[in-house]
N, C-alpha and C. Protein backbone atom coordinates (compact mmCIF):
# COMPACT_ATOMS: atom_id res chain seq x y z
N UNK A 1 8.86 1.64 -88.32
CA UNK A 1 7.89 2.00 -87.32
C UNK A 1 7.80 0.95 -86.23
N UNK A 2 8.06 -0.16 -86.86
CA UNK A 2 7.82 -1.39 -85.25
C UNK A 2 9.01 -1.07 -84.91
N UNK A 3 10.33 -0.55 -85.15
CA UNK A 3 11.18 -0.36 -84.00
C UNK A 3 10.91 0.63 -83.36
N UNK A 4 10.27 1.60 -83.08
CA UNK A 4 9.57 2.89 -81.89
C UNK A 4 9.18 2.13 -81.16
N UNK A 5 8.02 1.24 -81.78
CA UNK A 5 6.78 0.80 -80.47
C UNK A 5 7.37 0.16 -79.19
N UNK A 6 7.90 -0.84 -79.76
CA UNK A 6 8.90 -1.97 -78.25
C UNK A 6 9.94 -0.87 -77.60
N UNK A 7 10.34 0.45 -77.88
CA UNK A 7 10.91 1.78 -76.86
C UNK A 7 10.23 2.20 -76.19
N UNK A 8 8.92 2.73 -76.53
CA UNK A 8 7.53 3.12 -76.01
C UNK A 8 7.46 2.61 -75.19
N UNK A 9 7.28 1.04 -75.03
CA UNK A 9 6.82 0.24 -73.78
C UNK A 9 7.63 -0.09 -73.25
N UNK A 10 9.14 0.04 -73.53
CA UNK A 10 10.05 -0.62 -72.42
C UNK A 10 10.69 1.05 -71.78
N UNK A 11 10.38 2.17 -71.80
CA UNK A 11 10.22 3.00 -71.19
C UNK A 11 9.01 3.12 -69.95
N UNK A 12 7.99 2.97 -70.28
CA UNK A 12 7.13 2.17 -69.96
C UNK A 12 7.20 1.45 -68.86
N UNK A 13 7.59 0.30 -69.09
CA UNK A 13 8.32 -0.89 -68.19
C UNK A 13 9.06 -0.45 -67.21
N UNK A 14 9.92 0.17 -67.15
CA UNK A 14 11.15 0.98 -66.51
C UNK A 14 10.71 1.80 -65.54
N UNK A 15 9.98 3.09 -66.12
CA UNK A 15 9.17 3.81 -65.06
C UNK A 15 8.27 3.01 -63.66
N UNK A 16 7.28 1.52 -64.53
CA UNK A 16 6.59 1.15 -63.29
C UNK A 16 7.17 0.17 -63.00
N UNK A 17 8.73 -0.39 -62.98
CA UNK A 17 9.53 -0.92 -62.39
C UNK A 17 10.14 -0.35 -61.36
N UNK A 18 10.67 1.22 -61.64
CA UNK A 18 10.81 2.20 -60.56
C UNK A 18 10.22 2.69 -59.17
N UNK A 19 8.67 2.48 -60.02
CA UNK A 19 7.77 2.99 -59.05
C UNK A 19 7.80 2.08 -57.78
N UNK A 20 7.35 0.99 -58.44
CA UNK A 20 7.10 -0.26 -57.78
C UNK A 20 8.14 -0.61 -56.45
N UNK A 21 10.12 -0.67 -57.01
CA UNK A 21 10.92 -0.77 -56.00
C UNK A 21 10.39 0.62 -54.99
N UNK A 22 10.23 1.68 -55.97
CA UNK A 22 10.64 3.27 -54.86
C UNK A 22 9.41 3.08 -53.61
N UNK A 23 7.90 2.06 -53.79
CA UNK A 23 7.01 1.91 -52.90
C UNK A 23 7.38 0.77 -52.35
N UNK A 24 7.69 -0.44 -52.53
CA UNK A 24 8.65 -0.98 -51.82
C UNK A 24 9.78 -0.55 -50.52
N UNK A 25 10.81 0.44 -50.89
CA UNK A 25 11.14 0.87 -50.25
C UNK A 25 10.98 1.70 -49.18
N UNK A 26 9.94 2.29 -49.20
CA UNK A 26 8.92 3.67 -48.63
C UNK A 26 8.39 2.86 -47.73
N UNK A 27 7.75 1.85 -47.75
CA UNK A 27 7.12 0.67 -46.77
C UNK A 27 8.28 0.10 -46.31
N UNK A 28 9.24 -0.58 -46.56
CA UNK A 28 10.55 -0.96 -45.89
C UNK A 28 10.93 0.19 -45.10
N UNK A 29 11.12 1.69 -45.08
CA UNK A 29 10.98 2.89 -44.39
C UNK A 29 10.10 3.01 -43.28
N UNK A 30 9.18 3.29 -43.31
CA UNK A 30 7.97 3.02 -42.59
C UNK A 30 8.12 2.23 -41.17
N UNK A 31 7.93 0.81 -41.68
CA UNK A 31 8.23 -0.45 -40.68
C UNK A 31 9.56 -0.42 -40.11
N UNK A 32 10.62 0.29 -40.80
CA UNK A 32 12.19 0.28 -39.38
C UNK A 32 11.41 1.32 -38.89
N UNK A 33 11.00 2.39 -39.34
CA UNK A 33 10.65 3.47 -38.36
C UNK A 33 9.65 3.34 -37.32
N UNK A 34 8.78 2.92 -37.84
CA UNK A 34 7.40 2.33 -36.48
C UNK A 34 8.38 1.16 -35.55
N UNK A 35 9.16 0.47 -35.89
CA UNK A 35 9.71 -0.37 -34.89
C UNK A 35 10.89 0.16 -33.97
N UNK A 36 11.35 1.41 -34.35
CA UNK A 36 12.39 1.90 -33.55
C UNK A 36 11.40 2.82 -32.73
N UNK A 37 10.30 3.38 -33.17
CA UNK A 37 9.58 4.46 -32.46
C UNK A 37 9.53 3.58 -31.09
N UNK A 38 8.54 1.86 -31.73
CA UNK A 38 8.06 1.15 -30.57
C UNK A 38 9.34 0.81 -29.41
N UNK A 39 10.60 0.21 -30.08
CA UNK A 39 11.80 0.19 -29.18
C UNK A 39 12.23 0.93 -27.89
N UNK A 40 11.87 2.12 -28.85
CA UNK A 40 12.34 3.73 -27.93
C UNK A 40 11.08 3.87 -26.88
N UNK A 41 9.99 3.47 -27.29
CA UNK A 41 8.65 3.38 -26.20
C UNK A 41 9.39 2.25 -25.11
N UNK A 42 9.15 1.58 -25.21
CA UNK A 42 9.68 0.18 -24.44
C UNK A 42 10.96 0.28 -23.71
N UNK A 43 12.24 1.17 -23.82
CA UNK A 43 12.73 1.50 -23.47
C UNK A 43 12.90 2.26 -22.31
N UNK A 44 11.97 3.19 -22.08
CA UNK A 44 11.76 4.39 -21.69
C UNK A 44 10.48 4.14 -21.01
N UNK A 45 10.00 3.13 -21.22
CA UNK A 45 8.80 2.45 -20.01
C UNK A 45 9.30 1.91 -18.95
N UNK A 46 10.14 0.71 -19.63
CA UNK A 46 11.56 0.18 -18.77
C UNK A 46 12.06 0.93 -17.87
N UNK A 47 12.32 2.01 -18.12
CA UNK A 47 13.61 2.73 -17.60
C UNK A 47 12.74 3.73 -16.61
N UNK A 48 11.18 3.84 -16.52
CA UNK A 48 10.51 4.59 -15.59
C UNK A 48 9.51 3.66 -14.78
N UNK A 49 9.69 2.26 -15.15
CA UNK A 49 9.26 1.22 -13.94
C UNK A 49 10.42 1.07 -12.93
N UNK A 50 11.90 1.02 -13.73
CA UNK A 50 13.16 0.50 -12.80
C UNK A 50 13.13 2.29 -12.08
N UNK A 51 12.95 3.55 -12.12
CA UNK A 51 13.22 4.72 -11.85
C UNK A 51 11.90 4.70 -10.86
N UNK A 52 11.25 4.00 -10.83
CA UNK A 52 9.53 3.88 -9.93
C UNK A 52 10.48 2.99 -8.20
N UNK A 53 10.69 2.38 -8.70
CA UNK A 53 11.08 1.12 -7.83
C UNK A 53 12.29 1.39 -7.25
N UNK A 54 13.10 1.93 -7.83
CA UNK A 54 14.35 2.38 -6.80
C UNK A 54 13.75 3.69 -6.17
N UNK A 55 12.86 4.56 -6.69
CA UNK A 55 11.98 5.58 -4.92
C UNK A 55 11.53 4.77 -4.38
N UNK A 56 10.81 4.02 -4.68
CA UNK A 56 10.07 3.15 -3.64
C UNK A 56 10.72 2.60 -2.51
N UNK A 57 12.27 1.61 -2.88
CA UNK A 57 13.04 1.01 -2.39
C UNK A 57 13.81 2.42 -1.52
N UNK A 58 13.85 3.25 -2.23
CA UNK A 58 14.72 4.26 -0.71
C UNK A 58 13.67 4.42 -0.09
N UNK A 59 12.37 4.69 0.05
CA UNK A 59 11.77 4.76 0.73
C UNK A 59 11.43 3.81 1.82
N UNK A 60 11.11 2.15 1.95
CA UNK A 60 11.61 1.50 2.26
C UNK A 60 12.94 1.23 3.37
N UNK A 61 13.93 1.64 2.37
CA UNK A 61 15.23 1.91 3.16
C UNK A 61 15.51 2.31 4.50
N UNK A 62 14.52 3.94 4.25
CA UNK A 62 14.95 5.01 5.15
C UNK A 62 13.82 4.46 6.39
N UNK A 63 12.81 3.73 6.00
CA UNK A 63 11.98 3.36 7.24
C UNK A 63 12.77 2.42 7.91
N UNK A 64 13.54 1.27 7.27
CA UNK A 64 14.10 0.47 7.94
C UNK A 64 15.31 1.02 9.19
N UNK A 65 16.22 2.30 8.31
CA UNK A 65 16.97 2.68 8.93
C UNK A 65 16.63 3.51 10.09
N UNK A 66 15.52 4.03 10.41
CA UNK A 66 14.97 4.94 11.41
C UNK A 66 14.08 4.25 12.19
N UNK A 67 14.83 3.98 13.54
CA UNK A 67 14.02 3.58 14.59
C UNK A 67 12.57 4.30 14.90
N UNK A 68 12.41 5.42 14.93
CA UNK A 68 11.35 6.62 14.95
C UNK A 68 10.06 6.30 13.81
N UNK A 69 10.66 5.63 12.57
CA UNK A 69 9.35 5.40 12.05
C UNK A 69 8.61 3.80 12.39
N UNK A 70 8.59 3.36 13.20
CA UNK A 70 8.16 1.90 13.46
C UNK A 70 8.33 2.30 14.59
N UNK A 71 7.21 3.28 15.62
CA UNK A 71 6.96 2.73 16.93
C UNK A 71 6.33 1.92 17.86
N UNK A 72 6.84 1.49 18.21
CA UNK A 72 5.85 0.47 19.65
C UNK A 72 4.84 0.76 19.94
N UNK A 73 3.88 1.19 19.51
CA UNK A 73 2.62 1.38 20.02
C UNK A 73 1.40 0.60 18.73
N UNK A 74 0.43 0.57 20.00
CA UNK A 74 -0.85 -0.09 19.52
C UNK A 74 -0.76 -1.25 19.15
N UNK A 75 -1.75 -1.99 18.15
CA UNK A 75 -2.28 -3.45 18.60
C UNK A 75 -1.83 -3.37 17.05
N UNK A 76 -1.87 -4.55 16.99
CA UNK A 76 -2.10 -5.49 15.31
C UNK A 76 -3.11 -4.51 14.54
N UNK A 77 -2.40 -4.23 13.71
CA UNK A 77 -3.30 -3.42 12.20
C UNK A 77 -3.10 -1.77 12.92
N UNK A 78 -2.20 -1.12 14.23
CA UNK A 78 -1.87 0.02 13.99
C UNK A 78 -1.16 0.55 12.73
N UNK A 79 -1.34 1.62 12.36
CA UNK A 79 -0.62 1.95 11.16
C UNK A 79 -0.20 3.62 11.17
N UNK A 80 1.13 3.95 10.79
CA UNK A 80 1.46 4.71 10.67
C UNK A 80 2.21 5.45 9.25
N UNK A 81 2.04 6.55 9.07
CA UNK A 81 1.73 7.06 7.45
C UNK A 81 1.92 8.49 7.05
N UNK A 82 2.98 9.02 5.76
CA UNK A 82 2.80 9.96 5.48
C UNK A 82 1.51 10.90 5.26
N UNK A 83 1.64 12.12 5.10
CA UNK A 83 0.55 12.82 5.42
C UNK A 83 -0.30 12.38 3.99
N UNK A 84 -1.79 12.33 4.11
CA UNK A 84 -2.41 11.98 2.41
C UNK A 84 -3.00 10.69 2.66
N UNK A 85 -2.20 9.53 3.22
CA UNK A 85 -2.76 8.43 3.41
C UNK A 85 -4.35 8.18 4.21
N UNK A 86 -5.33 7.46 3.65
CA UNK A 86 -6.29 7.95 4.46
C UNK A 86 -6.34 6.42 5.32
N UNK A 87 -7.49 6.53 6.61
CA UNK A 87 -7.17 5.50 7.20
C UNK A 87 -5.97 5.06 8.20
N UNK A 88 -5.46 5.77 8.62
CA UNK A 88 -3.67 5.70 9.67
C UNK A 88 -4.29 6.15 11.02
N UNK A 89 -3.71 5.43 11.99
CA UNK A 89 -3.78 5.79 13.33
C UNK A 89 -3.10 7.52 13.56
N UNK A 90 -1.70 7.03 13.02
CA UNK A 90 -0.84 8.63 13.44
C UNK A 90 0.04 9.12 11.83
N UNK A 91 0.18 10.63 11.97
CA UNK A 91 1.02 10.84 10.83
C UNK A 91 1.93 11.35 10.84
N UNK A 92 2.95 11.26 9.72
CA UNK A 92 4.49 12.35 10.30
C UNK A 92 5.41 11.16 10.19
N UNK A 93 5.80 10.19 9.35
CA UNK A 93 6.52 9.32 9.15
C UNK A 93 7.96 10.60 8.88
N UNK A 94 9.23 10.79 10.03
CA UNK A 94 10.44 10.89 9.88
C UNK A 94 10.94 11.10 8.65
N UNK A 95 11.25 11.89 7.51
CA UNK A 95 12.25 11.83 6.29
C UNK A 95 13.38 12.65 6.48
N UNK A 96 14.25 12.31 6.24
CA UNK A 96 15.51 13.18 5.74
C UNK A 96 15.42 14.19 4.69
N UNK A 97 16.13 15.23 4.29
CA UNK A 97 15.70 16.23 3.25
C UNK A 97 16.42 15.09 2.41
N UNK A 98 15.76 15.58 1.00
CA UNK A 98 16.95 14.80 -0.12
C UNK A 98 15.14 14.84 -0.94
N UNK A 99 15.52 14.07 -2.15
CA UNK A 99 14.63 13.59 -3.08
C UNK A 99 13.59 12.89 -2.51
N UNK A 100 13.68 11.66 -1.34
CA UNK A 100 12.64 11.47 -1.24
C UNK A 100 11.62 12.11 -0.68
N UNK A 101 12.12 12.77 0.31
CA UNK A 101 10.94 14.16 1.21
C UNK A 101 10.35 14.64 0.17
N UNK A 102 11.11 15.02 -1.28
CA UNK A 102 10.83 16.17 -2.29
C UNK A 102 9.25 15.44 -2.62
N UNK A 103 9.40 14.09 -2.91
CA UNK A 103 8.28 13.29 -3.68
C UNK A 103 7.33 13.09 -2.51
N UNK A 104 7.39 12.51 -1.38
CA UNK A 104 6.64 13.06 -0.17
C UNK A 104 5.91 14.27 -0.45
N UNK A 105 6.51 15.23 0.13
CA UNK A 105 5.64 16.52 -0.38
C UNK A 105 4.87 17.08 -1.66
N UNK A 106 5.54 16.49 -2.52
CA UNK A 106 4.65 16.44 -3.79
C UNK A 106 3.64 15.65 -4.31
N UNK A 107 3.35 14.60 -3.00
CA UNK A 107 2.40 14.12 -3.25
C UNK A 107 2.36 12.53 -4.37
N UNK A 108 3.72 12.56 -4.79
CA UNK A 108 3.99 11.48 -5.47
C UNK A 108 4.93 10.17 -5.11
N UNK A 109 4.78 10.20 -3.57
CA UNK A 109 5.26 9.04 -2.88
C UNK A 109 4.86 9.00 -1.25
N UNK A 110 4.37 8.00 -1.12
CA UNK A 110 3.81 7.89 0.26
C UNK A 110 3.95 6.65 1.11
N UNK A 111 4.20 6.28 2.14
CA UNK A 111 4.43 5.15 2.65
C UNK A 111 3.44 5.07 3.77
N UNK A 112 2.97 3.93 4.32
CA UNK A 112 2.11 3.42 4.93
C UNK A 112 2.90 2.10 5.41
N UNK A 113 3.17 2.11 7.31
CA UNK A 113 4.09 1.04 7.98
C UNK A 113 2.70 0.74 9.07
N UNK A 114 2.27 -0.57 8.65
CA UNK A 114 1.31 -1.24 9.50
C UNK A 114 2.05 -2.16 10.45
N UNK A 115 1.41 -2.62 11.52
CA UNK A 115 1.82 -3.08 12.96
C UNK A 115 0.84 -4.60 12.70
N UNK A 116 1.56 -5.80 12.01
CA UNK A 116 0.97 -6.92 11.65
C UNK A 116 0.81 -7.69 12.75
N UNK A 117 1.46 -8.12 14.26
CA UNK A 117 1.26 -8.88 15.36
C UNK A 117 0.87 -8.35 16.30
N UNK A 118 0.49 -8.91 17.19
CA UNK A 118 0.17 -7.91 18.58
C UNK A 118 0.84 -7.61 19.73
N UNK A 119 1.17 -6.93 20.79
CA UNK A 119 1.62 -6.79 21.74
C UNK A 119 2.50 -7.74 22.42
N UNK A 120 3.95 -7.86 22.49
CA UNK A 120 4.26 -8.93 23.63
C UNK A 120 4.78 -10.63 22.71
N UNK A 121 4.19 -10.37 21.57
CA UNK A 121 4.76 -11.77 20.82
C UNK A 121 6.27 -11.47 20.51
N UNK A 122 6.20 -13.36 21.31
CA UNK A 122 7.76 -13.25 20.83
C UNK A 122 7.95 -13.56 19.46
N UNK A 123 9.86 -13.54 19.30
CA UNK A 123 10.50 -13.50 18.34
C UNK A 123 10.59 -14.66 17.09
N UNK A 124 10.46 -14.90 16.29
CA UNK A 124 10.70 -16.13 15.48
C UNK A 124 11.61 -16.66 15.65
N UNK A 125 11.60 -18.02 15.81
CA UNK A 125 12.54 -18.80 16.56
C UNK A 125 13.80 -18.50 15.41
N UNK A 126 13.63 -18.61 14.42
CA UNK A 126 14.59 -17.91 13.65
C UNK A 126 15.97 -17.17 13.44
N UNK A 127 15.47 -16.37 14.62
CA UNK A 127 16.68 -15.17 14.83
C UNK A 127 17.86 -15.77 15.40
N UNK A 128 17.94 -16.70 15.88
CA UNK A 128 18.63 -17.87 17.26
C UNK A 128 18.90 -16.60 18.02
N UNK A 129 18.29 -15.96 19.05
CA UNK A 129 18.69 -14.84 19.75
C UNK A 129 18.04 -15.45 21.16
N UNK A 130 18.41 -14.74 22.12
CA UNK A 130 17.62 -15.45 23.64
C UNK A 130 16.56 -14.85 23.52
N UNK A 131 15.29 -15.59 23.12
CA UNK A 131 14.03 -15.61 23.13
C UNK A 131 13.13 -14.93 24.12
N UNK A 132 13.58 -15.56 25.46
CA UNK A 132 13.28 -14.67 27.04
C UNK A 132 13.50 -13.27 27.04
N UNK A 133 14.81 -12.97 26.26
CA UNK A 133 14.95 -11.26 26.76
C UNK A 133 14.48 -10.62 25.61
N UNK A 134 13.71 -10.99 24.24
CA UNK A 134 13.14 -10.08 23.70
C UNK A 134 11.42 -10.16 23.33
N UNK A 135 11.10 -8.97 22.87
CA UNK A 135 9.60 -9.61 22.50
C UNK A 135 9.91 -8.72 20.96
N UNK A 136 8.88 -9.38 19.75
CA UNK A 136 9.08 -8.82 18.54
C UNK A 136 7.92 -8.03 17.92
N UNK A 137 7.93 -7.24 16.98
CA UNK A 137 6.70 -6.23 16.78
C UNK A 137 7.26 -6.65 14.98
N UNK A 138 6.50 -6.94 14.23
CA UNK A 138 6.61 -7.05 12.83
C UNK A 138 5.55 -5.45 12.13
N UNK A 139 6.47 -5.42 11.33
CA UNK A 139 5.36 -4.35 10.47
C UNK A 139 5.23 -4.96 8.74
N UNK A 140 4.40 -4.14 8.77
CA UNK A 140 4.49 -4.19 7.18
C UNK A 140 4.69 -3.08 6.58
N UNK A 141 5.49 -2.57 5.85
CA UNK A 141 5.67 -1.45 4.70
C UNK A 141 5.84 -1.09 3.29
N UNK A 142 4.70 -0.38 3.36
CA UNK A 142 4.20 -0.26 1.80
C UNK A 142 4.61 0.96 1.34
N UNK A 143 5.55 1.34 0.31
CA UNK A 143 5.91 2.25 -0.08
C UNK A 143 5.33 2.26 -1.84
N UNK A 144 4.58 3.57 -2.02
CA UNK A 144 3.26 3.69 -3.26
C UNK A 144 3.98 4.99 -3.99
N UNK A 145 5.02 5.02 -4.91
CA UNK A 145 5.33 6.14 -5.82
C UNK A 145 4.30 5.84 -7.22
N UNK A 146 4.00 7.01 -7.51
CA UNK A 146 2.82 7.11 -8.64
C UNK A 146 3.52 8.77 -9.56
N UNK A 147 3.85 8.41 -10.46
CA UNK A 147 3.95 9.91 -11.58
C UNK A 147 3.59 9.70 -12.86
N UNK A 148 2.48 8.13 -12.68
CA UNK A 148 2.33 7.71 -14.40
C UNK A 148 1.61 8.49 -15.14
N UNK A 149 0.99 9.47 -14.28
CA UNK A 149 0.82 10.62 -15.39
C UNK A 149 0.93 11.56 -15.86
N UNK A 150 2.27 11.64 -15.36
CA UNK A 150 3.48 12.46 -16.29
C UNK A 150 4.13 11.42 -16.93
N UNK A 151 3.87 10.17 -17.25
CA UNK A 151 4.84 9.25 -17.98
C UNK A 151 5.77 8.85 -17.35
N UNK A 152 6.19 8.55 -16.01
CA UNK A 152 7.58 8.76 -15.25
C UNK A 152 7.20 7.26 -14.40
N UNK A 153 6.52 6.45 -14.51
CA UNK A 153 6.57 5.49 -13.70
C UNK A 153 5.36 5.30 -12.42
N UNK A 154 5.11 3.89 -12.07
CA UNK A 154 4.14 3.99 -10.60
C UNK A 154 4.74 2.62 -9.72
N UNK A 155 5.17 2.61 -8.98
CA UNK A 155 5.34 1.29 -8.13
C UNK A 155 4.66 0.84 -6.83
N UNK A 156 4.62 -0.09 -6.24
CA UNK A 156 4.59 -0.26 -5.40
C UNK A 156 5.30 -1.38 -5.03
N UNK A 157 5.88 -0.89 -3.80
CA UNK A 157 6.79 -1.92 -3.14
C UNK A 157 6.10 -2.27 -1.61
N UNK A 158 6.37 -3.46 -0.83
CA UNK A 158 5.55 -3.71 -0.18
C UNK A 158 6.94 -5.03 0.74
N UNK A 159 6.84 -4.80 1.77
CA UNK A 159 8.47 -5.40 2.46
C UNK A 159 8.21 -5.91 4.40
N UNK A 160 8.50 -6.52 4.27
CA UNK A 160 8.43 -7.09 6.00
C UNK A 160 9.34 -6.24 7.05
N UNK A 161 9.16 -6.40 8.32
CA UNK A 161 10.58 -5.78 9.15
C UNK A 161 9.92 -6.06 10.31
N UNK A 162 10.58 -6.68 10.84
CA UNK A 162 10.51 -7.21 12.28
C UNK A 162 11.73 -6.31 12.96
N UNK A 163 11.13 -5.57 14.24
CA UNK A 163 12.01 -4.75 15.58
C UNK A 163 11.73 -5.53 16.56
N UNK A 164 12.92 -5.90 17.36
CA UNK A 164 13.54 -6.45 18.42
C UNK A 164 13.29 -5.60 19.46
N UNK A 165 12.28 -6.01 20.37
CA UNK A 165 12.15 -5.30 21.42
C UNK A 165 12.80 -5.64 23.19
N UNK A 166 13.94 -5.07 23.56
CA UNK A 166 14.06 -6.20 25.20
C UNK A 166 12.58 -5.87 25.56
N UNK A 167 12.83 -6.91 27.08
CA UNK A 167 11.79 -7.29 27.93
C UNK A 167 11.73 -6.86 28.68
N UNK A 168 11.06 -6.55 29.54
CA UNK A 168 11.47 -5.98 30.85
C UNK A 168 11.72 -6.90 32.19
C-alpha cells in the first residue's frame, strides 16, 4: 500500500507542474502580444506624423513656387489665406489640381502667407545682390494639415520666404 501513495502525489506533482509552466507561458503570450500591438501603434503614428508633414511641405512648396500667392500688397501683418482661415485680409490662395487642392477643399489643409516687413524695405545684406535696384517683402507661411481624427496625422509647418522686388 505505501507504494500507491508516492504515485498519487507524484501525479499530482506533474499536473501542477504543468499548470504552472502552461500559465507561465500564457503570460509570456500575452506580453509579446501587447508589445507588438504597441510597436504596430508607434509605427503607424510615425508613419502619419511623417504623411502630416510631407502635405504640409507641398503645400509650402507650391506657395514658394507661385509668384501669385505672395502678393505685393499691404503693410506688415497683411495676410493672405485659403478659404476657412479666419482673420485674412484676402482669400483664394492659387492651387494646382492634384492632392493638395483635394485636402484644401476638404477642409483638412489650409495655409495662411503673412506679409512680416513693411513696404519698401530693403534686402538683407545677405543676398550680395545690388541692394539699390531691389526692395524685399518677407512673408511668413504657415501651412496647418489636421486629419487626427481620422487617425491620419496633424502638422504644422511654418517657413520664411523673402520676394525680390525691382525698384523703380
Amino acid at each position: 500500500m505505501h507504494s500507491r501513495k508516492p504515485e498519487k502525489l507524484e501525479r499530482g506533482a506533474v499536473l501542477i507542474t504543468a499548470l504552472i509552466f502552461l500559465g507561465v507561458i500564457t503570460i509570456l503570450s500575452v506580453t509579446s502580444m501587447r508589445s507588438s500591438t504597441i510597436g504596430i501603434r508607434l509605427a503607424q503614428n510615425e508613419e502619419a506624423r511623417f504623411a502630416s508633414l510631407e502635405v504640409a511641405q507641398a503645400m509650402t512648396e507650391i506657395v514658394a513656387a507661385d509668384p501669385r500667392t505672395t502678393p505685393i500688397v499691404g503693410g506688415a501683418g497683411y495676410s493672405f489665406c485659403t478659404a476657412g482661415e479666419a482673420g485674412c485680409n484676402s482669400y483664394g490662395v492659387p492651387l494646382p489640381a492634384g492632392y493638395v487642392a483635394d485636402q484644401v477643399a476638404a477642409g483638412n489643409l489650409n495655409v495662411r502667407i503673412e506679409r512680416m516687413t513693411p513696404p519698401d524695405k530693403p534686402p538683407p545684406r545677405v543676398l550680395e545682390s545690388s541692394i539699390d535696384s531691389f526692395r524685399a517683402a518677407s512673408f511668413r507661411v504657415v501651412a496647418d494639415y489636421d486629419r487626427s481624427d481620422e487617425g491620419l496625422g496633424r502638422a504644422r509647418l511654418v517657413e520664411g520666404l523673402i520676394v525680390l522686388v525691382p525698384s523703380n
